[in-house]
C-alpha atoms as a PDB file:
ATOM      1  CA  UNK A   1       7.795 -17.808  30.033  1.00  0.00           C
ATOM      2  CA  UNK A   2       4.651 -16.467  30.798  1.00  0.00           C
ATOM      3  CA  UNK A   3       4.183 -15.405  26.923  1.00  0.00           C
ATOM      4  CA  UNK A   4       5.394 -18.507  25.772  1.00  0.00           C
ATOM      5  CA  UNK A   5       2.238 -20.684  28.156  1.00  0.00           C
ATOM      6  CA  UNK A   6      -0.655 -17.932  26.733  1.00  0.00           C
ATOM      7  CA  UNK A   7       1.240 -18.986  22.655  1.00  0.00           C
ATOM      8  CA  UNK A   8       0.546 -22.925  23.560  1.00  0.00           C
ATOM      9  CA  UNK A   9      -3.557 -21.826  24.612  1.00  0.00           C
ATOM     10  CA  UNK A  10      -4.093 -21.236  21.059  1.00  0.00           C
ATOM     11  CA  UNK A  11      -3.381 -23.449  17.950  1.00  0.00           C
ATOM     12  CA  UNK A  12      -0.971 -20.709  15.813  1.00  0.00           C
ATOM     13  CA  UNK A  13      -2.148 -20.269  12.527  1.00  0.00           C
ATOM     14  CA  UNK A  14       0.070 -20.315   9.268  1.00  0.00           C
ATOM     15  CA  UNK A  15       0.876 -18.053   6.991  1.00  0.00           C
ATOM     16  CA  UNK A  16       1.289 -19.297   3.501  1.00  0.00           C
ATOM     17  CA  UNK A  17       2.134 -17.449   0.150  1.00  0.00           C
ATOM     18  CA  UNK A  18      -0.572 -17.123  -2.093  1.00  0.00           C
ATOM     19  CA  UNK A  19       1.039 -14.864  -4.911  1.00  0.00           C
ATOM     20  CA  UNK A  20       4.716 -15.539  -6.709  1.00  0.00           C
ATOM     21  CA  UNK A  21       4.878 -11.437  -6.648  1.00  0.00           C
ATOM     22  CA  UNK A  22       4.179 -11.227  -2.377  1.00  0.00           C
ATOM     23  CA  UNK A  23       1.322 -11.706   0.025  1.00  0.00           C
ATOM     24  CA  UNK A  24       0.569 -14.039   2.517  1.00  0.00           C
ATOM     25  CA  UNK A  25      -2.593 -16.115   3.313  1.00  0.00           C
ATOM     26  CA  UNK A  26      -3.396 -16.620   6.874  1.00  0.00           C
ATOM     27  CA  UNK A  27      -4.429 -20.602   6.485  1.00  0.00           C
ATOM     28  CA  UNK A  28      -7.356 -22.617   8.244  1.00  0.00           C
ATOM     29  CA  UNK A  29     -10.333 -21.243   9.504  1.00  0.00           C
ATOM     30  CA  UNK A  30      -9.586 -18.269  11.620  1.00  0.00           C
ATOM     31  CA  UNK A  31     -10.928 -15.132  12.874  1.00  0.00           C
ATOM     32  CA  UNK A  32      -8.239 -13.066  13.923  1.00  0.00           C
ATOM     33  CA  UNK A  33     -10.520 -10.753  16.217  1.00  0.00           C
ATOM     34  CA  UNK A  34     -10.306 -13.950  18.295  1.00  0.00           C
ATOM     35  CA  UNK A  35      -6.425 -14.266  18.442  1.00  0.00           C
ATOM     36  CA  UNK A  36      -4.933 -14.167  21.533  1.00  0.00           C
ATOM     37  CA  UNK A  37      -2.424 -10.930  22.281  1.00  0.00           C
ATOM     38  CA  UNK A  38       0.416 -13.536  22.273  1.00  0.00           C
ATOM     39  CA  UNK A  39      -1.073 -15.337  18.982  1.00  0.00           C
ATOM     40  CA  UNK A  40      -1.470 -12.231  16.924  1.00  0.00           C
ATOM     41  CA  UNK A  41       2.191 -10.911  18.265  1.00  0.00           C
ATOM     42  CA  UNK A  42       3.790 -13.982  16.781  1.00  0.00           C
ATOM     43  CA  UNK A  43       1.688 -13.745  13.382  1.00  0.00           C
ATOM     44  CA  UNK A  44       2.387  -9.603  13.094  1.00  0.00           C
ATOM     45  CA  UNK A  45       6.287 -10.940  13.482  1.00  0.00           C
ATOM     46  CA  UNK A  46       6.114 -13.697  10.831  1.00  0.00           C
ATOM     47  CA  UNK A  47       4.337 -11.140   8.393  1.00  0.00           C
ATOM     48  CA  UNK A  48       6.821  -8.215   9.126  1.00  0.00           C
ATOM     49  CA  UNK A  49      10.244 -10.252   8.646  1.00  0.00           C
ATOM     50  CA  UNK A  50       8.563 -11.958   5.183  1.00  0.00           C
ATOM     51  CA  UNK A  51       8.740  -8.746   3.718  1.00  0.00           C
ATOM     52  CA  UNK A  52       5.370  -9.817   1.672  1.00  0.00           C
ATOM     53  CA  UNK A  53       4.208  -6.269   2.156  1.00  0.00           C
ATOM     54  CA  UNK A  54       0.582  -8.115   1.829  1.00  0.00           C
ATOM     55  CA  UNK A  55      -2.036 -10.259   4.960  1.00  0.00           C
ATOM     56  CA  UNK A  56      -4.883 -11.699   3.338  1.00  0.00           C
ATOM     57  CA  UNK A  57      -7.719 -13.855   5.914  1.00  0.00           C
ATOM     58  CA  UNK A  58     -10.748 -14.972   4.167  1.00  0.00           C
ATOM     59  CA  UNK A  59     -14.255 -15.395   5.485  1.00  0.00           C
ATOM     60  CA  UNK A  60     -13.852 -12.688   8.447  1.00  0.00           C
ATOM     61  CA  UNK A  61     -16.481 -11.512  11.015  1.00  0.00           C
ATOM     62  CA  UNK A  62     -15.312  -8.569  12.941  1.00  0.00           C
ATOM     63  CA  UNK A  63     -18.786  -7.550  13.646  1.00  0.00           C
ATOM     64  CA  UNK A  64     -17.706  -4.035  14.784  1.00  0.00           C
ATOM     65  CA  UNK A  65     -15.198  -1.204  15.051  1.00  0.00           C
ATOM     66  CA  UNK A  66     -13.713  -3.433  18.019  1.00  0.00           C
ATOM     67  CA  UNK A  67     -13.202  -6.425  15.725  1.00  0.00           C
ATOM     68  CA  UNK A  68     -11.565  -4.572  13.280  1.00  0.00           C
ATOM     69  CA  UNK A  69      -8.876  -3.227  15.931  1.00  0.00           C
ATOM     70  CA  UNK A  70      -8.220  -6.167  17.535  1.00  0.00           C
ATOM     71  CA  UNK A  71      -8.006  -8.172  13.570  1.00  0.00           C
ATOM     72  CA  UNK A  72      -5.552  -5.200  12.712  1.00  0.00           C
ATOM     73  CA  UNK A  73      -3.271  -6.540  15.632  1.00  0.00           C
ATOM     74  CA  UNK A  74      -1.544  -9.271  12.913  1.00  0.00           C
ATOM     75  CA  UNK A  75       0.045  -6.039  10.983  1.00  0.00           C
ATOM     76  CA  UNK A  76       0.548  -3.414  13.108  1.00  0.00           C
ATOM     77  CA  UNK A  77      -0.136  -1.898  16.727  1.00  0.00           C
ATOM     78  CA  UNK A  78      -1.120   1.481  17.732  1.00  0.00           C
ATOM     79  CA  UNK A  79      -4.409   3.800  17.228  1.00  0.00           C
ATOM     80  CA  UNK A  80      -5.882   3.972  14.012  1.00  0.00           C
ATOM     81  CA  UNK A  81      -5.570   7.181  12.156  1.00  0.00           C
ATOM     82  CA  UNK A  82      -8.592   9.472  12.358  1.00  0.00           C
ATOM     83  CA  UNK A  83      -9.868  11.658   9.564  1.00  0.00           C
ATOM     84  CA  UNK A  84     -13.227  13.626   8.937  1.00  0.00           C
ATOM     85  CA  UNK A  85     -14.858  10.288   8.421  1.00  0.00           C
ATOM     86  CA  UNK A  86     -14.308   8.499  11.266  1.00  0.00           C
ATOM     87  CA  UNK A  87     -11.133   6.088  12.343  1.00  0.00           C
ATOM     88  CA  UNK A  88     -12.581   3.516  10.141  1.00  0.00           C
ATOM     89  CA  UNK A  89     -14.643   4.397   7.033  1.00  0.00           C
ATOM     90  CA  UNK A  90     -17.288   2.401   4.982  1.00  0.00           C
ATOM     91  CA  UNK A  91     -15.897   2.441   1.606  1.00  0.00           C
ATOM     92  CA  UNK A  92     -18.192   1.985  -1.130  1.00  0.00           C
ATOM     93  CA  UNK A  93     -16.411   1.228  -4.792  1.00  0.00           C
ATOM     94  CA  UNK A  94     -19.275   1.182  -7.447  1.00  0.00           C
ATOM     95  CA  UNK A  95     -17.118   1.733 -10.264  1.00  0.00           C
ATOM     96  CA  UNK A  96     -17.069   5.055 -12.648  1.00  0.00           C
ATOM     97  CA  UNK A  97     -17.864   2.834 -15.375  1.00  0.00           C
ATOM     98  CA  UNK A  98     -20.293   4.511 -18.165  1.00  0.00           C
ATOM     99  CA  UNK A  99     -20.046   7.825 -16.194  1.00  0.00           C
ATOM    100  CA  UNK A 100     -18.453  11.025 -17.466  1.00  0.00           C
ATOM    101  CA  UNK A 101     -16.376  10.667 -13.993  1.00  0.00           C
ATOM    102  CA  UNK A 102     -14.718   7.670 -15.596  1.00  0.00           C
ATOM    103  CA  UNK A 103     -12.587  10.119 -18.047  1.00  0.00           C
ATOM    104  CA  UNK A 104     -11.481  11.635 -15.015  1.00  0.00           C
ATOM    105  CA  UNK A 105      -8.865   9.755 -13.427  1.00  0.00           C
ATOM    106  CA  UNK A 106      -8.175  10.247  -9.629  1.00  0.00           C
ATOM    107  CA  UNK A 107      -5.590   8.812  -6.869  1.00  0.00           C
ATOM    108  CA  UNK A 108      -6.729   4.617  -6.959  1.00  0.00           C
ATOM    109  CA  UNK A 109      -6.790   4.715 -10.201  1.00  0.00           C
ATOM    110  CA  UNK A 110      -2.905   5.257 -10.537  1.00  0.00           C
ATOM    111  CA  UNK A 111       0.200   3.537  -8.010  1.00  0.00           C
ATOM    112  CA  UNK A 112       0.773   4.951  -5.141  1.00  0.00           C
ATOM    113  CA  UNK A 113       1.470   4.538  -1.249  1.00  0.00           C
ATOM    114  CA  UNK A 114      -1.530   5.729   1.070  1.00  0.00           C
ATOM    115  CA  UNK A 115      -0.989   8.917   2.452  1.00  0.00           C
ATOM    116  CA  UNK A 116       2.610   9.286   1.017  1.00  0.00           C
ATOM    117  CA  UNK A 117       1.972  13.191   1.384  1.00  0.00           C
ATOM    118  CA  UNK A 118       2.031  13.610   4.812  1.00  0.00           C
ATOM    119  CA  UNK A 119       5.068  13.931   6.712  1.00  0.00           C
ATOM    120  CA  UNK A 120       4.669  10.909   8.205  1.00  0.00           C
ATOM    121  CA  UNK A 121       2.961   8.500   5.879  1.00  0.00           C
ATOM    122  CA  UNK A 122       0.684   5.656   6.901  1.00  0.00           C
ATOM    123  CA  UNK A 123       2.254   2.600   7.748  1.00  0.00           C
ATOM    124  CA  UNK A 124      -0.450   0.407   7.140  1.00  0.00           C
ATOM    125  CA  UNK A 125      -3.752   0.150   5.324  1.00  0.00           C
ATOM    126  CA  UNK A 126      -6.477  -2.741   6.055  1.00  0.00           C
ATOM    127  CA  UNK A 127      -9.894  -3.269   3.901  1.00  0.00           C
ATOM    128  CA  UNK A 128     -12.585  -5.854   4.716  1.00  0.00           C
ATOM    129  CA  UNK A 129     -14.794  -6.316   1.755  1.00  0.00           C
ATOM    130  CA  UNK A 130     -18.854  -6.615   3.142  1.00  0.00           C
ATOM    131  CA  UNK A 131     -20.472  -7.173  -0.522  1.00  0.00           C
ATOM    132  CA  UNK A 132     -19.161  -9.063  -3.341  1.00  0.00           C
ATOM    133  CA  UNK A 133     -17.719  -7.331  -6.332  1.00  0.00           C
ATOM    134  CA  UNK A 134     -18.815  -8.215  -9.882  1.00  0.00           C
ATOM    135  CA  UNK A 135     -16.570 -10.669 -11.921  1.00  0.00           C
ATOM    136  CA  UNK A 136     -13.299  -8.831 -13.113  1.00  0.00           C
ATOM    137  CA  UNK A 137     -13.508  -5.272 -11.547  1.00  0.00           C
ATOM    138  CA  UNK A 138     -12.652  -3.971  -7.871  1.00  0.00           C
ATOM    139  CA  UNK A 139      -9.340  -6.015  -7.993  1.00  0.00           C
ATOM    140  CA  UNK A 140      -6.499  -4.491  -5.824  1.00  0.00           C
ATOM    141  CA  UNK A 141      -2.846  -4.709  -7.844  1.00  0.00           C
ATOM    142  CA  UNK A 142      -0.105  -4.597  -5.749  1.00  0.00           C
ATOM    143  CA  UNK A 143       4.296  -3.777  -6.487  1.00  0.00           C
ATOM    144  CA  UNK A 144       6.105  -5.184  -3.591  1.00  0.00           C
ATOM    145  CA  UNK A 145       8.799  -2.816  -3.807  1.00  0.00           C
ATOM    146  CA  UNK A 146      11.822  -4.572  -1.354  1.00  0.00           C
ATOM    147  CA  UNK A 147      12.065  -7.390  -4.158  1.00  0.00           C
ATOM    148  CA  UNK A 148      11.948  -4.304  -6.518  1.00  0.00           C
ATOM    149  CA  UNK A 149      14.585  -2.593  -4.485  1.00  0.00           C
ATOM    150  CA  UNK A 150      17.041  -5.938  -4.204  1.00  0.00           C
ATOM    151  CA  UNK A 151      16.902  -6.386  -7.684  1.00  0.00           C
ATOM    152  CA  UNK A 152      18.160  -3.136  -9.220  1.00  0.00           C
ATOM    153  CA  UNK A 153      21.662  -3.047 -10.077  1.00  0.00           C
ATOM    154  CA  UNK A 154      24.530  -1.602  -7.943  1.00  0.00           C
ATOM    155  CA  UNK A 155      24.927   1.634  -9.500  1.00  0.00           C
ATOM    156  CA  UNK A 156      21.246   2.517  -9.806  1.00  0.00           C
ATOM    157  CA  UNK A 157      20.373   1.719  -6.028  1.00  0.00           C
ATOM    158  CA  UNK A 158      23.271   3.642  -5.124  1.00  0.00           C
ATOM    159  CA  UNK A 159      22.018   6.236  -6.997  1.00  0.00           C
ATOM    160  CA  UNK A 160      18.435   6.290  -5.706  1.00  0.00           C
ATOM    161  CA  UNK A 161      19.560   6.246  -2.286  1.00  0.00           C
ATOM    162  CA  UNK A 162      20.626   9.733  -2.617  1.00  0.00           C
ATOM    163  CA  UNK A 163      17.841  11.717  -4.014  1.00  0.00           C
ATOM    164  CA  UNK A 164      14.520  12.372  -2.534  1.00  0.00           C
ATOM    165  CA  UNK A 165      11.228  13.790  -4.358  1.00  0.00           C
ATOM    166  CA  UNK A 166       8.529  16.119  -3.060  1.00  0.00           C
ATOM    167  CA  UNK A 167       4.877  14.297  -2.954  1.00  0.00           C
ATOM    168  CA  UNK A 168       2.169  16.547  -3.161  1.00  0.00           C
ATOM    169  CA  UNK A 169      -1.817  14.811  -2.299  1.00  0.00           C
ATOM    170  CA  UNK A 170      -3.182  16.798  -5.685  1.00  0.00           C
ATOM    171  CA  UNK A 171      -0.657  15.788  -8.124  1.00  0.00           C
ATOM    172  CA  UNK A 172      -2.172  12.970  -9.466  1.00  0.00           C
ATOM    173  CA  UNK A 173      -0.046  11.604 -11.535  1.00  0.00           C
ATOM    174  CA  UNK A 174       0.742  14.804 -13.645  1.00  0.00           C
ATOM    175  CA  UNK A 175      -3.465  14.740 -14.155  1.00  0.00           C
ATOM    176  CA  UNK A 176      -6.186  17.385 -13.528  1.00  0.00           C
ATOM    177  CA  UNK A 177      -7.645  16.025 -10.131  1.00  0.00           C
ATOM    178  CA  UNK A 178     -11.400  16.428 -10.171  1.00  0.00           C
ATOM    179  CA  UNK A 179     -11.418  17.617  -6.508  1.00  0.00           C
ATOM    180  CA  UNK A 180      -8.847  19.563  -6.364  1.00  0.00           C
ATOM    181  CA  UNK A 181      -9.361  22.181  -9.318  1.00  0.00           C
ATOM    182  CA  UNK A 182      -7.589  25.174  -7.563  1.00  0.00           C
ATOM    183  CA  UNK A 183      -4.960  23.151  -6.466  1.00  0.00           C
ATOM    184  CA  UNK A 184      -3.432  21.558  -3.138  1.00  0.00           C
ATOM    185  CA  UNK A 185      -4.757  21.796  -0.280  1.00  0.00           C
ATOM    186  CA  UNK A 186      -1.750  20.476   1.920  1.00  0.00           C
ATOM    187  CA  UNK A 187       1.836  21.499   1.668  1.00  0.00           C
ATOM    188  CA  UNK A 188       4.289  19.147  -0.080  1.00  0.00           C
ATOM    189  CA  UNK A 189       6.078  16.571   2.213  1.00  0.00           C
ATOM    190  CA  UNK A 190      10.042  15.610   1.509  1.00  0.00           C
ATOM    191  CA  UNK A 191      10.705  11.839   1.403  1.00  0.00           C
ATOM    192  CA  UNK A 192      13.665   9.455   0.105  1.00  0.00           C
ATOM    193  CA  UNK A 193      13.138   7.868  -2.895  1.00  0.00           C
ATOM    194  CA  UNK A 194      14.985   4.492  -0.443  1.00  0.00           C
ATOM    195  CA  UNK A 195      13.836   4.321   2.512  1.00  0.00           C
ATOM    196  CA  UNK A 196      14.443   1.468   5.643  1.00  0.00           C
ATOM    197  CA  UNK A 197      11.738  -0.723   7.068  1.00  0.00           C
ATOM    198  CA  UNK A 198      10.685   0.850  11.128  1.00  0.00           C
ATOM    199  CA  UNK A 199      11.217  -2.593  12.337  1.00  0.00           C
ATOM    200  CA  UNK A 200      12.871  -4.777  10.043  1.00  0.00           C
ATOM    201  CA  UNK A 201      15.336  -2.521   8.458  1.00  0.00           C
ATOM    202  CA  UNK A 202      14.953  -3.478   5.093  1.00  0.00           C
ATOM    203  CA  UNK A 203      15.041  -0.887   2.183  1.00  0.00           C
ATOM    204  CA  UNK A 204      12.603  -0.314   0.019  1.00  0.00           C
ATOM    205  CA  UNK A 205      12.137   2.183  -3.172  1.00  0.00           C
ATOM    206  CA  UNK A 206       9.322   4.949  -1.959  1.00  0.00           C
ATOM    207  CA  UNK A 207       8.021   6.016  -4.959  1.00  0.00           C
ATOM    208  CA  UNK A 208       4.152   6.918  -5.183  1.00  0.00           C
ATOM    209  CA  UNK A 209       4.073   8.098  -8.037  1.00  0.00           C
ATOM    210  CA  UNK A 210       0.626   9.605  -8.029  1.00  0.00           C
ATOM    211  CA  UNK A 211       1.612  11.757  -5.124  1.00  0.00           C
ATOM    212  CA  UNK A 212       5.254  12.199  -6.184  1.00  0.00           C
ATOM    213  CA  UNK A 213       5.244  15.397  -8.002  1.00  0.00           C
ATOM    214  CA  UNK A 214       9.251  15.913  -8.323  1.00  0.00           C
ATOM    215  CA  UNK A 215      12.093  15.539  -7.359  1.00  0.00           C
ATOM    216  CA  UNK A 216      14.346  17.440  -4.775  1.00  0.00           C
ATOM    217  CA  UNK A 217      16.993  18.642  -6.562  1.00  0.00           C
ATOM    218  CA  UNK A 218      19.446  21.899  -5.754  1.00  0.00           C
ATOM    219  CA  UNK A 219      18.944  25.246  -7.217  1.00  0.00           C
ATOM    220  CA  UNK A 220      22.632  25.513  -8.223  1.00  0.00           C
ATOM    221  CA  UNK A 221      22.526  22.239 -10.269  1.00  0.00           C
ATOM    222  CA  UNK A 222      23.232  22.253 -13.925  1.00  0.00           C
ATOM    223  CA  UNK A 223      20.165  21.143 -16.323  1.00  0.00           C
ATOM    224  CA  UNK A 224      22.134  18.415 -17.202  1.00  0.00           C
ATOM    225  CA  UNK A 225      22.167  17.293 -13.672  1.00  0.00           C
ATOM    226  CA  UNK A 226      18.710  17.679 -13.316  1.00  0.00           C
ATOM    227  CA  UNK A 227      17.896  15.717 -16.355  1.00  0.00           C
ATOM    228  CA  UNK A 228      19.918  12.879 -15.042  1.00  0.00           C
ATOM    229  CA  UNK A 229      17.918  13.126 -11.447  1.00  0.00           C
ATOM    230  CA  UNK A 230      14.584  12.531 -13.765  1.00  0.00           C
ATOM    231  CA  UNK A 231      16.149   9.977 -16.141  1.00  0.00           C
ATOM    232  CA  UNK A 232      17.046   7.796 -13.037  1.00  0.00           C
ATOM    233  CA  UNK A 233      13.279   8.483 -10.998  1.00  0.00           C
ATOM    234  CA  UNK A 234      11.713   7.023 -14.532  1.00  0.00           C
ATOM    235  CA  UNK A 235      14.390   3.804 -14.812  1.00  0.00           C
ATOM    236  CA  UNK A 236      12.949   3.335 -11.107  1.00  0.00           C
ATOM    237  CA  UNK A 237       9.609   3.324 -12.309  1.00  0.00           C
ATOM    238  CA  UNK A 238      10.173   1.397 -15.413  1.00  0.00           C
ATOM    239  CA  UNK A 239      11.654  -1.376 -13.050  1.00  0.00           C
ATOM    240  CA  UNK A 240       9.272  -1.532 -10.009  1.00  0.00           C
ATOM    241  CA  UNK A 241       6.153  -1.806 -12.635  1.00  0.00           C
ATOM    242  CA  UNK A 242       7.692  -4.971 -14.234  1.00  0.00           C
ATOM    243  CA  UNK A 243       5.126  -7.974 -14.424  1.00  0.00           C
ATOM    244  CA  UNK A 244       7.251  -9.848 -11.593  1.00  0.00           C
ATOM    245  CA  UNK A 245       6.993  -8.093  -9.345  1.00  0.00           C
ATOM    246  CA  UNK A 246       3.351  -6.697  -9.330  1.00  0.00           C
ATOM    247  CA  UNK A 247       0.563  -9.505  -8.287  1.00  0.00           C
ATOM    248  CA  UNK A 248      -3.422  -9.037  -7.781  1.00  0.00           C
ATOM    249  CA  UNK A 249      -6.249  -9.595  -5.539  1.00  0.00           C
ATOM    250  CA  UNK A 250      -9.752 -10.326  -6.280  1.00  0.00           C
ATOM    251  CA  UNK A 251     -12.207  -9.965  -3.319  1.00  0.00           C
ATOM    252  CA  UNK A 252     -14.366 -12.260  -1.607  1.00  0.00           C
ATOM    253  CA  UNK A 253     -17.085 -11.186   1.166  1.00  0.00           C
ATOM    254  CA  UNK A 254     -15.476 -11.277   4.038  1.00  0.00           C
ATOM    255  CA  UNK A 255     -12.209 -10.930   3.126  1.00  0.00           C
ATOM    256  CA  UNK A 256     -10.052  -8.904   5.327  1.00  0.00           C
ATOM    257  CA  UNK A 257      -6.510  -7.670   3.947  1.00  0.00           C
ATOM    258  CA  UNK A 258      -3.932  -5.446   5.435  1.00  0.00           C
ATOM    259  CA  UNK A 259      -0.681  -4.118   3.684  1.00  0.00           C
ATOM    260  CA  UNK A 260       2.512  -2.741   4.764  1.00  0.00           C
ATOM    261  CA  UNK A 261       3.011   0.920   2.734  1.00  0.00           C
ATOM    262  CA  UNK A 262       6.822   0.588   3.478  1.00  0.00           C
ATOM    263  CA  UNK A 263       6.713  -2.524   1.438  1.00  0.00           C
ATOM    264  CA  UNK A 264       3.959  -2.214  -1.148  1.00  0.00           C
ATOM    265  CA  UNK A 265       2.242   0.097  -3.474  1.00  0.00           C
ATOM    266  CA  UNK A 266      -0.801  -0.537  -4.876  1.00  0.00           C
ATOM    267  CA  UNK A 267      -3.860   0.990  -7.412  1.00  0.00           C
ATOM    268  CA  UNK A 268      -7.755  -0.396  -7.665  1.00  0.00           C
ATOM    269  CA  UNK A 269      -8.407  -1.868 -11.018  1.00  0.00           C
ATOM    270  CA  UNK A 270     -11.776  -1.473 -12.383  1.00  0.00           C
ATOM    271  CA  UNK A 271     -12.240  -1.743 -16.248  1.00  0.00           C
ATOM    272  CA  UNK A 272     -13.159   1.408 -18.181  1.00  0.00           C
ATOM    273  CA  UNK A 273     -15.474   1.194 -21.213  1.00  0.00           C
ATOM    274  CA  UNK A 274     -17.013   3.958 -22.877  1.00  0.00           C
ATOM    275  CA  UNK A 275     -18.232   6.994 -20.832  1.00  0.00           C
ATOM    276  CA  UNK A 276     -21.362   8.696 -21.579  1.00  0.00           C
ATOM    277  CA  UNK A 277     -22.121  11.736 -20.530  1.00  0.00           C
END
């Protein structure tokens, strides 16, 4: 009872689909740093059993580190992860564009599920946007990969359910990767190519494929076995990159967007023209 008193203290904002493909909009004018414990509990349940892999609030003022914890509360709980740079990292995007780095392709610029290389992958990935990005580049495309998963046919999900593919944080898609000339760094992690939702259950293909380097497959199999393992990873691919089911964001100052990696993957699009060197 007591939960249900604090949920009537505070007006509960909306959630409303702002893609055909996924994502959800968090409606009105809201700054989820401000949410009640009880308020952001209810929103983090709505936006977990929609499956829209995707949060989007616009016109967000965190102010700090603080803010963004307690605006990361709609997604997900638990501490943040913490790398070399900090839990939370300014991330500046200014485009290879007219560079000689821009012939050199590298993680964002391919699909793929953060951190998909470790053992135990991130589950969730948030980005507020401080500046505005020019017209047409900076856009984030995501694959919401449950509707992929639901819409395969029988034999093929049965299929992919029983194979699972090394990811390795170097591969890059099968490409040279500018920082990593001697190679990886990190051991290769194991995954499924299905796997089930933490909380809701629900499968999803895990596919990654700039980390995904190969598959798993036994040393005793026959060529012809192996060939079939590969021919079924790239019918996988073929179908989770149709048009329907991949949808796009274009940033706004302010905006502050979270995703689920067990339902979405996702690559930064930002328009190559000529390089020069």
């Amino acid at each position: 009872m007591r939960c249900r008193r604090r949920l009537l203290t505070q007006i509960l904002p909306s959630l409303e689909r702002w893609s055909e493909g996924g994502g959800v909009l968090v409606s009105g004018d809201v700054q989820l740093h401000e949410l009640s414990d009880a308020v952001a509990a209810e929103l983090r349940r709505q936006f977990l059993e929609s499956h829209a892999g995707v949060l989007l609030s616009r016109a967000q003022r965190p102010g700090d580190e603080r803010g963004l914890r307690l605006a990361a509360r709609v997604a997900g709980l638990g501490d943040f992860v913490r790398t070399a740079q900090g839990s939370v990292q300014p991330y500046a995007t200014r485009g290879r564009r007219g560079t000689p780095a821009a012939l050199q392709p590298r993680g964002s610029d391919f699909w793929h599920q953060d951190n998909s290389y470790f053992a135990t992958p991130s589950r969730f990935t948030a980005l507020y946007a401080t500046d505005r990005v020019p017209e047409g580049e900076g856009d984030t495309l995501f694959i919401n990969l449950v509707h992929a998963f639901e819409t395969l046919d029988v034999e093929l999900s049965q299929e992919a359910e029983t194979l699972q593919a090394w990811h390795c944080h170097a591969y890059n898609a099968g490409h040279p990767h500018p920082q990593y000339p001697d190679g990886p760094h990190l051991p290769t992690q194991l995954h499924p190519l299905v796997r089930k939702h933490p909380v809701t259950g629900v499968r999803a293909l895990f596919l990654s494929p700039c980390y995904l380097k190969a598959l798993e497959t036994p040393q005793h199999e026959q060529e012809s076995e192996k060939d079939n393992a590969k021919a079924i990873l790239q019918k996988l691919l073929d179908h989770a990159t149709q048009e329907r089911f991949v949808f796009r964001h274009s940033w706004q100052p302010g905006d502050f967007l979270v995703w689920d990696n067990h339902v979405v993957m996702h690559y930064y699009f930002t328009p190559v023209i000529e390089a020069r060197s």
